[in-house]
ModelCIF file with pLDDT and N, C-alpha, C, O atoms, coordinates in Angstrom:
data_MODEL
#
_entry.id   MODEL 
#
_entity.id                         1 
_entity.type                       polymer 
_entity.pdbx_number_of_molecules   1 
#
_entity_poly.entity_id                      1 
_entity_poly.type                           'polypeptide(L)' 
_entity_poly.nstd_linkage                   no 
_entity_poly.nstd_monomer                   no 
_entity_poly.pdbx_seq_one_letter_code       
;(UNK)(UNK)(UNK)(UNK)(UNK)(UNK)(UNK)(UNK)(UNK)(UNK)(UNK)(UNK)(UNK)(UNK)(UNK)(UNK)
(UNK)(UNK)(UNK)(UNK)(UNK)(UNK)(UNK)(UNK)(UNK)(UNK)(UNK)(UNK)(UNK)(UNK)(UNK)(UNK)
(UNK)(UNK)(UNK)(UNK)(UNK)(UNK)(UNK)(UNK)(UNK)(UNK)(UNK)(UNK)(UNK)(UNK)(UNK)(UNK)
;
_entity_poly.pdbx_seq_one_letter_code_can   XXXXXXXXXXXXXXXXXXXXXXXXXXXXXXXXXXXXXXXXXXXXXXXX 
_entity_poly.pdbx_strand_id                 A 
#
loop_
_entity_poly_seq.entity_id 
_entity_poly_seq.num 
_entity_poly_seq.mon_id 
_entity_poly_seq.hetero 
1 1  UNK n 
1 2  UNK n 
1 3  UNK n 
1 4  UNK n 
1 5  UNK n 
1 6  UNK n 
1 7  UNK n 
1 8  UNK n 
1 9  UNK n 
1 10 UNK n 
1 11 UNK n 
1 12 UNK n 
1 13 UNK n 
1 14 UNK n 
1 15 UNK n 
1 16 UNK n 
1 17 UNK n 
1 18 UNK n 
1 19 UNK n 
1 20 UNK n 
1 21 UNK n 
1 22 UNK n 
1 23 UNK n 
1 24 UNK n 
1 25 UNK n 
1 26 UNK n 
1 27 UNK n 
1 28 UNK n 
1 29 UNK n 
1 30 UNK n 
1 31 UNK n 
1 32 UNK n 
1 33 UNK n 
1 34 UNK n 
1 35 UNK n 
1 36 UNK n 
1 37 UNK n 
1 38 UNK n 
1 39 UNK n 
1 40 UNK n 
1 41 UNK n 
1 42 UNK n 
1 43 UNK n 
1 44 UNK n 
1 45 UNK n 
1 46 UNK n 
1 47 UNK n 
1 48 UNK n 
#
_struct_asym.id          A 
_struct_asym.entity_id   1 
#
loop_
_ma_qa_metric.id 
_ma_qa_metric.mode 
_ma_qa_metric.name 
_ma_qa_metric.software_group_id 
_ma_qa_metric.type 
1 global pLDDT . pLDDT 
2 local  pLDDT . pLDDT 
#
_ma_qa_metric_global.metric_id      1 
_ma_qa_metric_global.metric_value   79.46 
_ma_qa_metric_global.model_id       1 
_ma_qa_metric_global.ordinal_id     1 
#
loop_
_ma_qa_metric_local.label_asym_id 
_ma_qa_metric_local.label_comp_id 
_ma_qa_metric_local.label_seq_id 
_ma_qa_metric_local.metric_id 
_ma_qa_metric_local.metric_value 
_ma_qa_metric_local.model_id 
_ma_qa_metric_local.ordinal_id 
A UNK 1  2 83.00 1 1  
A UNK 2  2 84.00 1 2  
A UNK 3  2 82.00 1 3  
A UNK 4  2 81.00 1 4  
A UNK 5  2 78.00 1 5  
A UNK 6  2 71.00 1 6  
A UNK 7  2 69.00 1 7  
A UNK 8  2 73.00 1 8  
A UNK 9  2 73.00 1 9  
A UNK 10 2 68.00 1 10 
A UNK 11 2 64.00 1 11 
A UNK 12 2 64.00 1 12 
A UNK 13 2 63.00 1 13 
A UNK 14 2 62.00 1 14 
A UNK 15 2 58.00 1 15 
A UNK 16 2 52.00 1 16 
A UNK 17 2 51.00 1 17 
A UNK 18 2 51.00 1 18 
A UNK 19 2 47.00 1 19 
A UNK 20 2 49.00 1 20 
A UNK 21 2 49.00 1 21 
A UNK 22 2 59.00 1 22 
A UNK 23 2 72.00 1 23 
A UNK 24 2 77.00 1 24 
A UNK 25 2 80.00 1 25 
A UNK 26 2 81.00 1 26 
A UNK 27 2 85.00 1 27 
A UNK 28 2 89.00 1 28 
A UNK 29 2 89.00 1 29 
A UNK 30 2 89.00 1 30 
A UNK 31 2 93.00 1 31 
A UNK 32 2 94.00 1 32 
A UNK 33 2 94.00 1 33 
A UNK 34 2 95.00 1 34 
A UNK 35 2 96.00 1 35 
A UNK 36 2 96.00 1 36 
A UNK 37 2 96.00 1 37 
A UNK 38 2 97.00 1 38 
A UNK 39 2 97.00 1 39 
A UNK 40 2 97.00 1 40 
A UNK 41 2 96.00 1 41 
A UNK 42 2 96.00 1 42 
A UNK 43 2 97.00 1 43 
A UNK 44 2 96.00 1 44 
A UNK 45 2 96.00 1 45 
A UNK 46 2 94.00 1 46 
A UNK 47 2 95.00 1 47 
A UNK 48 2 96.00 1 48 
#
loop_
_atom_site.group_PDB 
_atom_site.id 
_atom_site.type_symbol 
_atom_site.label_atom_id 
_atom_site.label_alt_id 
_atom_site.label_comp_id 
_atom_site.label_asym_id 
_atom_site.label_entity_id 
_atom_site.label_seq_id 
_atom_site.pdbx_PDB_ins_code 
_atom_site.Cartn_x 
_atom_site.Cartn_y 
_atom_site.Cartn_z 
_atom_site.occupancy 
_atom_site.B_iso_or_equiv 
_atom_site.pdbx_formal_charge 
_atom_site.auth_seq_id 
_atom_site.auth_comp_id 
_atom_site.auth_asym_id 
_atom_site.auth_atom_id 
_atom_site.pdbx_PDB_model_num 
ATOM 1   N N  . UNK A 1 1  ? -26.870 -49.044 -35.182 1.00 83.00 ? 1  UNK A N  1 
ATOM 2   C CA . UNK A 1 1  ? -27.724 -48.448 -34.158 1.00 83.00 ? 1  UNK A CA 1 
ATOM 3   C C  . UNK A 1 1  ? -26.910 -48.039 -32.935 1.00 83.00 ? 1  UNK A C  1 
ATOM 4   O O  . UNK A 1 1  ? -27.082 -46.963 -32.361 1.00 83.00 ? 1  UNK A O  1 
ATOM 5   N N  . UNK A 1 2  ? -26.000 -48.971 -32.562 1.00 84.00 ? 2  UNK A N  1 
ATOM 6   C CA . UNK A 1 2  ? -25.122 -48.455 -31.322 1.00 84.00 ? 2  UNK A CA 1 
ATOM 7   C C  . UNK A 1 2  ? -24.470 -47.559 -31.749 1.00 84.00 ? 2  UNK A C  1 
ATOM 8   O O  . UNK A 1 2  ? -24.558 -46.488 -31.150 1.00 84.00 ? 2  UNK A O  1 
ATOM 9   N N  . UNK A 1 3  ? -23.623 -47.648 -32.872 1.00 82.00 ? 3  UNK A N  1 
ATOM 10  C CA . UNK A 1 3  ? -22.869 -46.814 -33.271 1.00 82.00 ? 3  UNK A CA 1 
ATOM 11  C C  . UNK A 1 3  ? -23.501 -44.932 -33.109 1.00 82.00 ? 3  UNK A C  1 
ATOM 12  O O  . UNK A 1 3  ? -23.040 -43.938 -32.548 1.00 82.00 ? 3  UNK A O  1 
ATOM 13  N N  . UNK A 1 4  ? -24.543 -45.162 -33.797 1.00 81.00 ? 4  UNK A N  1 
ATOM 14  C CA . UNK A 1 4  ? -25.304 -43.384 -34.158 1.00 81.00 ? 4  UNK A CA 1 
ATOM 15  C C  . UNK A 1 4  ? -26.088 -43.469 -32.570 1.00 81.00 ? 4  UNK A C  1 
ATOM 16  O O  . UNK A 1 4  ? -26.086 -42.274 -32.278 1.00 81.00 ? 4  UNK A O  1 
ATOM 17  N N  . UNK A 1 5  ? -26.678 -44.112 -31.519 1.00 78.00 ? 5  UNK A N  1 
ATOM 18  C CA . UNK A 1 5  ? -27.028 -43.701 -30.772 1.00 78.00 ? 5  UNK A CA 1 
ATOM 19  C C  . UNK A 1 5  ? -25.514 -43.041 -29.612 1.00 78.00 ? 5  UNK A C  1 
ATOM 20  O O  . UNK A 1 5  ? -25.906 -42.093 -28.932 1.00 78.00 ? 5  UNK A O  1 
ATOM 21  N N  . UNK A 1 6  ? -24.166 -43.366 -29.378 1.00 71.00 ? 6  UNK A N  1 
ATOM 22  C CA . UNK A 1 6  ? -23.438 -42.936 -28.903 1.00 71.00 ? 6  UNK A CA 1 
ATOM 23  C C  . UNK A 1 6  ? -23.206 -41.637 -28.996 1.00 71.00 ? 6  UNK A C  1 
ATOM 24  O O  . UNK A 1 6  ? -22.957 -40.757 -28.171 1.00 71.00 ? 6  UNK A O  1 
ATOM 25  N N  . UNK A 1 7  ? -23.381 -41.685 -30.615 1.00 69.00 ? 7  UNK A N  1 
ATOM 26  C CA . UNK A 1 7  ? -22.681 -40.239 -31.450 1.00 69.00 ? 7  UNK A CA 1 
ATOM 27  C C  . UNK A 1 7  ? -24.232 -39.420 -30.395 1.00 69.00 ? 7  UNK A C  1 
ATOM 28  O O  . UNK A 1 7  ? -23.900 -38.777 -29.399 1.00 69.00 ? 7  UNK A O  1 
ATOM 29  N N  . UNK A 1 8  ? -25.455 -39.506 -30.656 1.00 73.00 ? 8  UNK A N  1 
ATOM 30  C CA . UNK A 1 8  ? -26.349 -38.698 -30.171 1.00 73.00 ? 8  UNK A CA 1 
ATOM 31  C C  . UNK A 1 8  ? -25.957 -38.645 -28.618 1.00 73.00 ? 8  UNK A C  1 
ATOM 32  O O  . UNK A 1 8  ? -26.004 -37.539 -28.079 1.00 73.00 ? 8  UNK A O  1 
ATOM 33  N N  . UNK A 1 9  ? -25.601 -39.677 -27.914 1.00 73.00 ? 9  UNK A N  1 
ATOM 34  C CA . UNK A 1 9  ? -25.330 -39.634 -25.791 1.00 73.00 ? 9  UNK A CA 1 
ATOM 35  C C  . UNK A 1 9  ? -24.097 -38.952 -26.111 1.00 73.00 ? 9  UNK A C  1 
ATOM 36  O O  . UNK A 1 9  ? -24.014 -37.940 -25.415 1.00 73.00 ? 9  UNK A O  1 
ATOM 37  N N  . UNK A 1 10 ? -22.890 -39.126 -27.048 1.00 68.00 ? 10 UNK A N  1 
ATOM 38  C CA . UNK A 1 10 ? -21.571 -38.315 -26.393 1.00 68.00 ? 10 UNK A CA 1 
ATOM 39  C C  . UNK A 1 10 ? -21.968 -36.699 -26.909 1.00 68.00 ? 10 UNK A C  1 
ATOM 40  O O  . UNK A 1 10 ? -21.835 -35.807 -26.071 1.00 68.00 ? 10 UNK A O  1 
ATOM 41  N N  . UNK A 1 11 ? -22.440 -36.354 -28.250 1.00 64.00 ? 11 UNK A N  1 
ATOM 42  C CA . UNK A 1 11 ? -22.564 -35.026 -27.925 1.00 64.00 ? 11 UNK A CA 1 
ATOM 43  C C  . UNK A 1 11 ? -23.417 -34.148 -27.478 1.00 64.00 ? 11 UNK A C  1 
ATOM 44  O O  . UNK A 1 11 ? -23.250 -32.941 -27.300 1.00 64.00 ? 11 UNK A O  1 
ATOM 45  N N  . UNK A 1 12 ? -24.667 -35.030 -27.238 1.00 64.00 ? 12 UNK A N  1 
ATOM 46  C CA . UNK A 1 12 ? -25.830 -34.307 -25.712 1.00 64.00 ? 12 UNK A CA 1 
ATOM 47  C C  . UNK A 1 12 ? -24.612 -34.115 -24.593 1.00 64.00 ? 12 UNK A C  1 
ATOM 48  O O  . UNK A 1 12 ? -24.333 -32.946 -24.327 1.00 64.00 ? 12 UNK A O  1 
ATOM 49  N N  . UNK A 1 13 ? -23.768 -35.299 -23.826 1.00 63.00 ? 13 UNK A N  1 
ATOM 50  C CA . UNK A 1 13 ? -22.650 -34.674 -22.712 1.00 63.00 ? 13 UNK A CA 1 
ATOM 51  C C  . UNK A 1 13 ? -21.880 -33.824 -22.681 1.00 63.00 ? 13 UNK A C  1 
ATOM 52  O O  . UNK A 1 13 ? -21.658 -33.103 -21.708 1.00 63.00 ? 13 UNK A O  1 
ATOM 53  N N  . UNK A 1 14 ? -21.283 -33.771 -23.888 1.00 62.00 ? 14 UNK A N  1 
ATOM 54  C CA . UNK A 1 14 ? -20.138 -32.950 -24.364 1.00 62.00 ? 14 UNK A CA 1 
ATOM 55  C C  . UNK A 1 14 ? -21.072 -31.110 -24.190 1.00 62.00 ? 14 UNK A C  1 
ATOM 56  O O  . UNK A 1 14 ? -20.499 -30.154 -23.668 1.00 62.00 ? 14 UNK A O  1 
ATOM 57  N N  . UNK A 1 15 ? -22.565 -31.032 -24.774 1.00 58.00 ? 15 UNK A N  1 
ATOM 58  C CA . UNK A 1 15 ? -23.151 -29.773 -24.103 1.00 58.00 ? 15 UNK A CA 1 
ATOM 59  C C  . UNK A 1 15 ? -23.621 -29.433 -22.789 1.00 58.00 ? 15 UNK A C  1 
ATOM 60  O O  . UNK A 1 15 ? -23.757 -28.368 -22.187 1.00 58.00 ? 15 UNK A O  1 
ATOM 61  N N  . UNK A 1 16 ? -23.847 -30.728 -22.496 1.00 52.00 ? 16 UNK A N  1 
ATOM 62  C CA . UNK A 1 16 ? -24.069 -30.812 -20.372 1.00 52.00 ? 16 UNK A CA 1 
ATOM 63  C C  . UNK A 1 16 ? -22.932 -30.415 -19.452 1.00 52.00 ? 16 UNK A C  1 
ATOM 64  O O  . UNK A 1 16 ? -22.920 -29.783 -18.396 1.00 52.00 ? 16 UNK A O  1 
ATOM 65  N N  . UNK A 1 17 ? -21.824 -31.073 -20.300 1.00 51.00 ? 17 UNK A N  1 
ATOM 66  C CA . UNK A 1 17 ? -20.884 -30.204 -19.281 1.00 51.00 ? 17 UNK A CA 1 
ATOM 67  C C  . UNK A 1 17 ? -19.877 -29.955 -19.914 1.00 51.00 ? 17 UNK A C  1 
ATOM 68  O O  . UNK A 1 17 ? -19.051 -30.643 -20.513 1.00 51.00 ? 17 UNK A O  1 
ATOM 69  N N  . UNK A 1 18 ? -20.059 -28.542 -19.669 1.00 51.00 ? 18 UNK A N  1 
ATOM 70  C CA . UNK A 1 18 ? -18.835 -27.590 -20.784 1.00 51.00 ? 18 UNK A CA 1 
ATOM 71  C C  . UNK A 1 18 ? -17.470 -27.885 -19.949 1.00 51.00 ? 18 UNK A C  1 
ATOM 72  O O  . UNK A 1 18 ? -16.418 -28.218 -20.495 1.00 51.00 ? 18 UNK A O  1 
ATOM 73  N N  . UNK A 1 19 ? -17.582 -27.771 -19.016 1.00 47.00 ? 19 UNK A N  1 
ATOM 74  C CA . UNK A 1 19 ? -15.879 -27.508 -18.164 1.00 47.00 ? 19 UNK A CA 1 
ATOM 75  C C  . UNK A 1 19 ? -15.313 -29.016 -17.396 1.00 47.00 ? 19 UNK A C  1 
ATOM 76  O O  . UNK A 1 19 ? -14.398 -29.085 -16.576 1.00 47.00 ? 19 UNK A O  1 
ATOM 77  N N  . UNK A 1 20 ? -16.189 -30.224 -17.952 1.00 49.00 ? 20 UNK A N  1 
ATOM 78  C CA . UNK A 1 20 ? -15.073 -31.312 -17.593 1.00 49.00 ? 20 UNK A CA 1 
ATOM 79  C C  . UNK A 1 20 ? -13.514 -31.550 -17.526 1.00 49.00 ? 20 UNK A C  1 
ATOM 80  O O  . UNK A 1 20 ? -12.815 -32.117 -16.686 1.00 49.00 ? 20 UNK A O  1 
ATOM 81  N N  . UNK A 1 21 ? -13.303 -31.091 -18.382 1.00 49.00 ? 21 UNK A N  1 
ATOM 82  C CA . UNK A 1 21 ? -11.892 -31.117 -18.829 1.00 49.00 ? 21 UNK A CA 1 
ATOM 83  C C  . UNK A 1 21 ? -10.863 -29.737 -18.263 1.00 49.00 ? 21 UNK A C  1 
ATOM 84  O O  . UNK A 1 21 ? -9.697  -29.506 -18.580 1.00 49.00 ? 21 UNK A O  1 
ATOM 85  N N  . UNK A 1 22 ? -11.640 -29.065 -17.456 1.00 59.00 ? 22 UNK A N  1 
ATOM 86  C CA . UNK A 1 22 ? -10.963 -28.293 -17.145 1.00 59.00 ? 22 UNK A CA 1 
ATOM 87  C C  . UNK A 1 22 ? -9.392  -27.570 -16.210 1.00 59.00 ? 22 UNK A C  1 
ATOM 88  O O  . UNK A 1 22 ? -8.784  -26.500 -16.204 1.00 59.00 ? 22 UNK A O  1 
ATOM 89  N N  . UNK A 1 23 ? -9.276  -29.047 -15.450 1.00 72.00 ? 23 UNK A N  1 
ATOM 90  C CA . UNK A 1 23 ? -8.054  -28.880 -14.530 1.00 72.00 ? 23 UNK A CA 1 
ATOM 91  C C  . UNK A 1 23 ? -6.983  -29.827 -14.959 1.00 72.00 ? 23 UNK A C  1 
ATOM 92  O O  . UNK A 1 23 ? -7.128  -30.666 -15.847 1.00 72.00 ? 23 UNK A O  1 
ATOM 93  N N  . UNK A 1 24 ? -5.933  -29.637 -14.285 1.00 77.00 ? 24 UNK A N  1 
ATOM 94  C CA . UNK A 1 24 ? -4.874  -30.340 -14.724 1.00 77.00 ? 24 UNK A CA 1 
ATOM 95  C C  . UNK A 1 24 ? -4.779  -31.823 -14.640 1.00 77.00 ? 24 UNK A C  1 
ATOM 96  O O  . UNK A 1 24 ? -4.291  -32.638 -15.423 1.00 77.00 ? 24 UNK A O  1 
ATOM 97  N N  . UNK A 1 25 ? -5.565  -32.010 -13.108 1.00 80.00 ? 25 UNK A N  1 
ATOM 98  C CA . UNK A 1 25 ? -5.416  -33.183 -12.527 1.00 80.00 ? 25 UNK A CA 1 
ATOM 99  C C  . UNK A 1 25 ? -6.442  -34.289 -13.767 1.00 80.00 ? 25 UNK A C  1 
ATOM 100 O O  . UNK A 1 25 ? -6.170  -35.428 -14.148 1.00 80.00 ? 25 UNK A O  1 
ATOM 101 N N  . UNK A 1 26 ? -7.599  -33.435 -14.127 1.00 81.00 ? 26 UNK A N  1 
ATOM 102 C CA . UNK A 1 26 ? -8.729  -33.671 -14.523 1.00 81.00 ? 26 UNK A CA 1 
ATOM 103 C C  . UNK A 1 26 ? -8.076  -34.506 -16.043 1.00 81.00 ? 26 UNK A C  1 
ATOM 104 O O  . UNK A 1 26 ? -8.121  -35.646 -16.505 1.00 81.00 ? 26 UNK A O  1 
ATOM 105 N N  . UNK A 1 27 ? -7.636  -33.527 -16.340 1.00 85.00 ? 27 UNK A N  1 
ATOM 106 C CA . UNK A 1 27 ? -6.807  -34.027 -18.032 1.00 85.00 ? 27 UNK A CA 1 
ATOM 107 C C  . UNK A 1 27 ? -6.076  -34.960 -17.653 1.00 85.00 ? 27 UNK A C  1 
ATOM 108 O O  . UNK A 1 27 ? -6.439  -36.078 -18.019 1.00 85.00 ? 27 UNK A O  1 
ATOM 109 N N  . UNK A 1 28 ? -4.435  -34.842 -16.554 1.00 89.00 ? 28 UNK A N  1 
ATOM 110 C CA . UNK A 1 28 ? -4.033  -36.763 -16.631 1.00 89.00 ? 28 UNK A CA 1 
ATOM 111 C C  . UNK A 1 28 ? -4.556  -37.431 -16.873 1.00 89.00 ? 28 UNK A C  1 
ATOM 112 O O  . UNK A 1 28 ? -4.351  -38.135 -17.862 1.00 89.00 ? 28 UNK A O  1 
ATOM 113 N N  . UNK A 1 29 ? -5.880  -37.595 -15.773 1.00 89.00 ? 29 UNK A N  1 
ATOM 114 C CA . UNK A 1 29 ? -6.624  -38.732 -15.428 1.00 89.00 ? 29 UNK A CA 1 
ATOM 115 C C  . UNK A 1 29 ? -6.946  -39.028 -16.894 1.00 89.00 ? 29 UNK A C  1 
ATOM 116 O O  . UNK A 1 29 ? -6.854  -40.241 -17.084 1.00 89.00 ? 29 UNK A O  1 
ATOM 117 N N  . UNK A 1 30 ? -7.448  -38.049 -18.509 1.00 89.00 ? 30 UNK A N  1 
ATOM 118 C CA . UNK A 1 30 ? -8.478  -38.778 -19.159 1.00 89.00 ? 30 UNK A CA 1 
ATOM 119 C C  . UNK A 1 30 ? -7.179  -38.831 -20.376 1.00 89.00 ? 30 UNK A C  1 
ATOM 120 O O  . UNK A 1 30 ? -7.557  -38.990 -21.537 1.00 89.00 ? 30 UNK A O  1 
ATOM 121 N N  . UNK A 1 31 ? -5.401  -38.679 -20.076 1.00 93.00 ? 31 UNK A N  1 
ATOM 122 C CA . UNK A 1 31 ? -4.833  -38.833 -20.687 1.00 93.00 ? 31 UNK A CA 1 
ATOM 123 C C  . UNK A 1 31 ? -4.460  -40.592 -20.545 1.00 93.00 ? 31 UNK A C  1 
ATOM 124 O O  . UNK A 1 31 ? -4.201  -41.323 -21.502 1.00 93.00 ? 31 UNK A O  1 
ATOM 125 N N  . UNK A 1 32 ? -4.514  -40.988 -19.169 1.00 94.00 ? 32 UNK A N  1 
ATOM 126 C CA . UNK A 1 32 ? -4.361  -42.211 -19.117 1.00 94.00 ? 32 UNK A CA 1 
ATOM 127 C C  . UNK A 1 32 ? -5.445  -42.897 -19.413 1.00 94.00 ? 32 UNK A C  1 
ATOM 128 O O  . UNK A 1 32 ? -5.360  -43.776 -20.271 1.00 94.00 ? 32 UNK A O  1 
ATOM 129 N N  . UNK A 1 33 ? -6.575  -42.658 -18.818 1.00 94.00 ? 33 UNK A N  1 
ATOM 130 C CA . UNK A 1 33 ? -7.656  -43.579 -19.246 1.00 94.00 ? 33 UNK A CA 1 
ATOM 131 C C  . UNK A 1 33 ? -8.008  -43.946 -20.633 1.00 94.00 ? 33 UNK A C  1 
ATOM 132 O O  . UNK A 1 33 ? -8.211  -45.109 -20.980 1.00 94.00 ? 33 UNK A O  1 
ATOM 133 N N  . UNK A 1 34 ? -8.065  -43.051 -21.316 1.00 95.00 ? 34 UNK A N  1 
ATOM 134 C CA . UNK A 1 34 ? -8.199  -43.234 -22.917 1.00 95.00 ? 34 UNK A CA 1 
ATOM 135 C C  . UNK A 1 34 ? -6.699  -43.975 -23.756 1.00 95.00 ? 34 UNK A C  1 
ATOM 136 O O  . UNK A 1 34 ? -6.670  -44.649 -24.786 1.00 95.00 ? 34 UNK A O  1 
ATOM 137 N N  . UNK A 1 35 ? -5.755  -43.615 -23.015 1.00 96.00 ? 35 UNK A N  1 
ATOM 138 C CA . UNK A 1 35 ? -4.571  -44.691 -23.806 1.00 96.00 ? 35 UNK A CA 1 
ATOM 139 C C  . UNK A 1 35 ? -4.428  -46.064 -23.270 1.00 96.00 ? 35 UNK A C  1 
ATOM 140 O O  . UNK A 1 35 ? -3.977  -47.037 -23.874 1.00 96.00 ? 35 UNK A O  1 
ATOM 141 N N  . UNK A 1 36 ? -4.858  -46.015 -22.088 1.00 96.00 ? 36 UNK A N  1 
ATOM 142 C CA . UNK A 1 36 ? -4.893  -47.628 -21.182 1.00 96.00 ? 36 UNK A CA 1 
ATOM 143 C C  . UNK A 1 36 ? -5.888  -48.503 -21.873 1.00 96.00 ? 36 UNK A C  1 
ATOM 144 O O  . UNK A 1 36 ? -5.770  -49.664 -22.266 1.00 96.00 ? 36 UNK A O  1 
ATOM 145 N N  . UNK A 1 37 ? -7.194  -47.430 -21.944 1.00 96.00 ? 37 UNK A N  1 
ATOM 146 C CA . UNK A 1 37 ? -8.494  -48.143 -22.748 1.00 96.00 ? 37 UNK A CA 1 
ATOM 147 C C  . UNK A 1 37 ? -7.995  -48.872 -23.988 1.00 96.00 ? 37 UNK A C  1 
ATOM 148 O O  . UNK A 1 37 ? -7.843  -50.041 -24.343 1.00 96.00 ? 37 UNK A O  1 
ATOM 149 N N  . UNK A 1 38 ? -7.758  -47.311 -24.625 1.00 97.00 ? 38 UNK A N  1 
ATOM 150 C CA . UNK A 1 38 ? -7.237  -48.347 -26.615 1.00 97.00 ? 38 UNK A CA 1 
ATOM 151 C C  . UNK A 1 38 ? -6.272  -49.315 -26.435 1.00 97.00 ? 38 UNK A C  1 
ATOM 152 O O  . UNK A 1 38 ? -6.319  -50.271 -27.209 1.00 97.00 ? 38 UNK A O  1 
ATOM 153 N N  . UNK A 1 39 ? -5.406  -49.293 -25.596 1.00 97.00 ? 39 UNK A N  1 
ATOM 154 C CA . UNK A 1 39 ? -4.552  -50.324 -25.490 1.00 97.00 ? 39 UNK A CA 1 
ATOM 155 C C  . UNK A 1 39 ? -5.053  -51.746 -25.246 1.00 97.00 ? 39 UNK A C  1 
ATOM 156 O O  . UNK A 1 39 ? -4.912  -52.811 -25.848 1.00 97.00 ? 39 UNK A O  1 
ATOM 157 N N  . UNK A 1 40 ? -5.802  -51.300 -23.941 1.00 97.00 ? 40 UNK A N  1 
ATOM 158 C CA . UNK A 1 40 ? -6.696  -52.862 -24.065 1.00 97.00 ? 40 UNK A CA 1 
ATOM 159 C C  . UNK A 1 40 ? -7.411  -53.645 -25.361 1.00 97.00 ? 40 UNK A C  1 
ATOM 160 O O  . UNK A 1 40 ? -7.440  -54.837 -25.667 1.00 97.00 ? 40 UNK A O  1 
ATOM 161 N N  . UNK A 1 41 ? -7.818  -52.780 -25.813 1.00 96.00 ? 41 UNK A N  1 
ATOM 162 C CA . UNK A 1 41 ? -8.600  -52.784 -26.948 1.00 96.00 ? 41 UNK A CA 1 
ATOM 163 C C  . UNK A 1 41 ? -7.402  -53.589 -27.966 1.00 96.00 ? 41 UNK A C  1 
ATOM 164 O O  . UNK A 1 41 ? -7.290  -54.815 -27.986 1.00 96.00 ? 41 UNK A O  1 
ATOM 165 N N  . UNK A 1 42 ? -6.887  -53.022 -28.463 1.00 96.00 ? 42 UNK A N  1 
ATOM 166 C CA . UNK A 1 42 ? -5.677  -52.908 -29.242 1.00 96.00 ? 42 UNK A CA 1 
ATOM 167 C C  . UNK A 1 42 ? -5.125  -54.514 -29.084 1.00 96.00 ? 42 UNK A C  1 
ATOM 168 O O  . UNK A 1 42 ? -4.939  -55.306 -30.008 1.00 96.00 ? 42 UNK A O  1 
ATOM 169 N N  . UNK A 1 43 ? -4.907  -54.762 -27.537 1.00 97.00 ? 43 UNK A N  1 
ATOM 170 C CA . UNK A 1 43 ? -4.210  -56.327 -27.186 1.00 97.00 ? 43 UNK A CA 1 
ATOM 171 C C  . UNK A 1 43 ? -5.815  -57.244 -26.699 1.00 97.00 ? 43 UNK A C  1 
ATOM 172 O O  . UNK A 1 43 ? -6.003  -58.077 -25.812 1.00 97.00 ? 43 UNK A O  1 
ATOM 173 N N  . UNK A 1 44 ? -6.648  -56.712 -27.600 1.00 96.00 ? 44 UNK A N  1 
ATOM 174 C CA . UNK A 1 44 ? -7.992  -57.544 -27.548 1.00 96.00 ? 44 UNK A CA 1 
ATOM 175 C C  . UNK A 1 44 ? -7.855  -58.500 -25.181 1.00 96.00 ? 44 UNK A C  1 
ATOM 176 O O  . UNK A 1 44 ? -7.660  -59.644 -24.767 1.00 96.00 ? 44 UNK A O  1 
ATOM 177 N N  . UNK A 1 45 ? -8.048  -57.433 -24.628 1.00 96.00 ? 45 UNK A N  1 
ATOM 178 C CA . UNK A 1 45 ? -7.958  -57.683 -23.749 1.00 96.00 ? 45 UNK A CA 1 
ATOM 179 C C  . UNK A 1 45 ? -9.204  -57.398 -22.386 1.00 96.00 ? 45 UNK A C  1 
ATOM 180 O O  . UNK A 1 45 ? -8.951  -56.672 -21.425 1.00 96.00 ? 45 UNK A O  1 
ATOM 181 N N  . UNK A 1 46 ? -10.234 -57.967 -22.529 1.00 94.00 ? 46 UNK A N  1 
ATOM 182 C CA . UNK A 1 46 ? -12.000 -57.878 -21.895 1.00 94.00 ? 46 UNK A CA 1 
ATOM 183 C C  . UNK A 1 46 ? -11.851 -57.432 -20.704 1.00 94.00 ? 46 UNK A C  1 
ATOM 184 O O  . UNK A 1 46 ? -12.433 -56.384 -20.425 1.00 94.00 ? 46 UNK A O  1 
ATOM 185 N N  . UNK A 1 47 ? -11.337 -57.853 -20.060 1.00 95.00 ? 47 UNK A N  1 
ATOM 186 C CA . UNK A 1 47 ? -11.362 -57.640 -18.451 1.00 95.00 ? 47 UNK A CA 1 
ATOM 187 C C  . UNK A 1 47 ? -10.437 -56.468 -18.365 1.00 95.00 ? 47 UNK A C  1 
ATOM 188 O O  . UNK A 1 47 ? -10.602 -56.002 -17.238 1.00 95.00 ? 47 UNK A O  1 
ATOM 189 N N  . UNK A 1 48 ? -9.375  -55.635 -19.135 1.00 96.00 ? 48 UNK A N  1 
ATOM 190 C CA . UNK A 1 48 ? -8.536  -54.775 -18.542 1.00 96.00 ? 48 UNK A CA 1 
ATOM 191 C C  . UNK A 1 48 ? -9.919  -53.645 -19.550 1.00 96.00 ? 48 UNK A C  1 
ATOM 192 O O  . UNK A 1 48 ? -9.854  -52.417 -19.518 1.00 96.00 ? 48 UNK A O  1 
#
């Protein structure tokens, strides 16, 4: 249920806003956040 309700919230956003991703600064930011994230993940780590 979590799983398929995400899939339905991330790609309703993904059509709400077409141009998130659009600047440079914009992309670092979600180049680090998403590798910092899995990483946490990765070293099973809750609080980071």
């Amino acid at each position: 249920l979590i799983a398929g309700m995400q899939r339905v919230l991330v790609n309703f956003f993904d059509t709400a806003y077409q141009d998130y991703q659009s600047d440079a600064a914009t992309g670092e930011r979600m180049i680090w956040e998403h590798q910092e994230l899995a990483a946490a993940i990765r070293d099973r780590d809750s609080n980071r």
